[in-house]
Protein backbone atom coordinates (compact mmCIF):
# COMPACT_ATOMS: atom_id res chain seq x y z
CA UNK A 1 -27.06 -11.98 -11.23
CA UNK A 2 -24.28 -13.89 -9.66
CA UNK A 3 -21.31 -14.29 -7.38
CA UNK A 4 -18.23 -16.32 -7.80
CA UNK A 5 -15.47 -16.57 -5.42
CA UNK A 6 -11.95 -18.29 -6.01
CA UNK A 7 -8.45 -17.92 -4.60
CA UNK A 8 -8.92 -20.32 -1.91
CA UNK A 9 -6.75 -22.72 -0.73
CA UNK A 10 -4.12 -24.33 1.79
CA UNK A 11 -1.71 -22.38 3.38
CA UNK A 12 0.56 -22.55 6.26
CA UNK A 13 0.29 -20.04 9.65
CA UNK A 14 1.51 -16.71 8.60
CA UNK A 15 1.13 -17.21 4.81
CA UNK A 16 -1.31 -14.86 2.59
CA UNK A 17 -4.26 -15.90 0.25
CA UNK A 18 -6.67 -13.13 -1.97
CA UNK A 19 -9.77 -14.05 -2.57
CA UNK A 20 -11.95 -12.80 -5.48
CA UNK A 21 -15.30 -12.28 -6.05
CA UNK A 22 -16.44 -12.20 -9.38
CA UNK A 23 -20.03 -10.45 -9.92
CA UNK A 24 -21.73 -10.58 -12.80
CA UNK A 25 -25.27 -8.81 -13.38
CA UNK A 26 -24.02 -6.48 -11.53
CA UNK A 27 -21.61 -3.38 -10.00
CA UNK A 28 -20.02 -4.39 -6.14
CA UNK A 29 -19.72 -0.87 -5.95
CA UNK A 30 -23.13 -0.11 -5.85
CA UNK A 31 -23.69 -2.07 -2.99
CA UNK A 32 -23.03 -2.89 0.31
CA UNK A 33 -20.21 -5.93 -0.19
CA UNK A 34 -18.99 -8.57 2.41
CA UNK A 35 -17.16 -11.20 2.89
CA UNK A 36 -18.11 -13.99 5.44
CA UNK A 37 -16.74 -17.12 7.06
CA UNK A 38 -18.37 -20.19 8.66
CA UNK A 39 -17.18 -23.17 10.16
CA UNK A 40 -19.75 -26.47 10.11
CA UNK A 41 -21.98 -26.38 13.27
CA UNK A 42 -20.78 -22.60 13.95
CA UNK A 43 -23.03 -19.79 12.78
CA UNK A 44 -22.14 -17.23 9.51
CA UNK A 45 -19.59 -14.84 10.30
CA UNK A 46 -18.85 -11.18 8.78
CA UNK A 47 -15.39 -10.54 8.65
CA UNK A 48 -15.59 -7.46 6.20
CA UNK A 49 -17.51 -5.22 4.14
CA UNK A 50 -17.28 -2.21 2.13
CA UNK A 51 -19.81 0.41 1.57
CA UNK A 52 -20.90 2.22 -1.59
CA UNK A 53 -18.88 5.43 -0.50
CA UNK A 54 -15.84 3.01 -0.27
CA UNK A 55 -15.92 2.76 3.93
CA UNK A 56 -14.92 -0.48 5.03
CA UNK A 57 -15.13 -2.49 8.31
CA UNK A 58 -13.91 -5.21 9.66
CA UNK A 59 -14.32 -7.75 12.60
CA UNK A 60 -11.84 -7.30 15.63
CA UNK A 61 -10.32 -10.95 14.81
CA UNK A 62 -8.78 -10.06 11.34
CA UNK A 63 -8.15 -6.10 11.62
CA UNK A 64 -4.89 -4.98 10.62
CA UNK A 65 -4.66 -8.62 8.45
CA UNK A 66 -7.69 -8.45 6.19
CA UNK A 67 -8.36 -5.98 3.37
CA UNK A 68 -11.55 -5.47 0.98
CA UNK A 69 -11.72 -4.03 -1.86
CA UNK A 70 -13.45 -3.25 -5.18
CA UNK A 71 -11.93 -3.37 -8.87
CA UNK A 72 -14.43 -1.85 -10.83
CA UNK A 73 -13.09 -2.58 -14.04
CA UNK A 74 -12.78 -6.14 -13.32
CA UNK A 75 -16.06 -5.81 -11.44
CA UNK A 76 -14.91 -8.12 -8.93
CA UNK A 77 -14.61 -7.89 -4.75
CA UNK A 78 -11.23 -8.79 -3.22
CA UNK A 79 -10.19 -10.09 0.30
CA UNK A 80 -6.29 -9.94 1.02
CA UNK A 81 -5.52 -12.06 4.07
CA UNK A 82 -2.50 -11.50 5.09
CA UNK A 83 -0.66 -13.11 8.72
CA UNK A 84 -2.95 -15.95 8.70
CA UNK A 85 -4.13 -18.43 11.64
CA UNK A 86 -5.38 -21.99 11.55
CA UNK A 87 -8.53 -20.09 13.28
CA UNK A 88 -9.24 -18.40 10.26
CA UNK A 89 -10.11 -21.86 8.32
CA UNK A 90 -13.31 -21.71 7.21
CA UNK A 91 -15.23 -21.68 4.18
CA UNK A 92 -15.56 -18.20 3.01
CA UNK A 93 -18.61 -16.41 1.17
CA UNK A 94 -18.73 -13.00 -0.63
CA UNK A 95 -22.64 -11.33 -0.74
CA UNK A 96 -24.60 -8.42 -1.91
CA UNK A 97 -27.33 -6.20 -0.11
CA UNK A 98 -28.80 -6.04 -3.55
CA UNK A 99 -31.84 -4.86 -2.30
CA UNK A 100 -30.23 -2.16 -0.83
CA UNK A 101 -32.01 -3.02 2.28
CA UNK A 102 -29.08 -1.98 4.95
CA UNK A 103 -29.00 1.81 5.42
CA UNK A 104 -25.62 1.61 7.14
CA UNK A 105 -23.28 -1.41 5.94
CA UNK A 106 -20.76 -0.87 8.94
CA UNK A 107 -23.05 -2.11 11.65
CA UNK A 108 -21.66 -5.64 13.00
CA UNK A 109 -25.01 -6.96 14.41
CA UNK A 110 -25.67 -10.39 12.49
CA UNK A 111 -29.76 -9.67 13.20
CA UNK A 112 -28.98 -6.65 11.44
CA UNK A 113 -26.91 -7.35 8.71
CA UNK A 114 -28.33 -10.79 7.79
CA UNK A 115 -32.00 -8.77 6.52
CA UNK A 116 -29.64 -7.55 3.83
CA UNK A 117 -27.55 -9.59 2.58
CA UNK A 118 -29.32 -11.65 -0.08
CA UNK A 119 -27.26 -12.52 -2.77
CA UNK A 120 -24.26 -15.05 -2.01
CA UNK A 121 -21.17 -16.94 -4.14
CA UNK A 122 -21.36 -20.72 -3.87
CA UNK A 123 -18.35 -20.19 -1.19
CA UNK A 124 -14.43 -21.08 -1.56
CA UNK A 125 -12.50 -23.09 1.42
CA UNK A 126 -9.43 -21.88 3.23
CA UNK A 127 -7.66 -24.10 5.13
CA UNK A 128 -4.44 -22.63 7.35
CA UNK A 129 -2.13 -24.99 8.99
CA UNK A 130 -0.20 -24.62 12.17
């Protein structure tokens, strides 16, 4: 099994990059999906995730901007990032609670959400310039 994001890139403040996540071995939708950020030195961060029954969350710093979602034909995870900030450069990572180990995927605690994740893409950069 395997994840495989592309669709990074450079952009400039305000422009719009989508993401993809490309599973194979197995269905995003039978999981709890996110997508993550992190900056070197700066710990992992959740910026969205989707739940089997289609739910998704998102962190306070890209609501309203962000979007998840699952093609289930393609079998691949999106993030469309829409109004984007030179905050939001980071190196950004799709994963899979393939153990199915979180009960609830909308909780936003890391200590909580990082004893499910457990399979992760190789990550794809975005860099946004002022």
């Amino acid at each position: 099994v395997q994840l495989v994001e592309s669709g990074g890139g450079s952009v400039q403040s305000g422009g719009s990059l989508t993401l993809s996540c490309a599973a194979r071995g197995l269905t995003p939708t039978s999981y709890c999906m996110g997508w993550f950020r992190q900056i070197p030195g700066k710990e992992r961060e959740r910026v969205a995730a989707v739940a089997v029954d289609g739910t998704t969350t998102y962190a306070d710093s890209v609501k309203g901007r962000f979007a998840i979602s699952n093609d289930n034909a393609k079998n691949t995870l999106y993030l469309q990032m829409n109004s984007l900030e030179p905050e939001d450069t980071a190196v950004y990572y799709c994963a899979a609670d393939l153990s199915r180990t979180l009960t609830r995927c909308d909780i936003w605690t890391m200590t909580y959400w990082a004893l499910g994740y457990s399979l992760w893409g190789q990550g794809t950069q975005v860099t946004v310039s002022s």
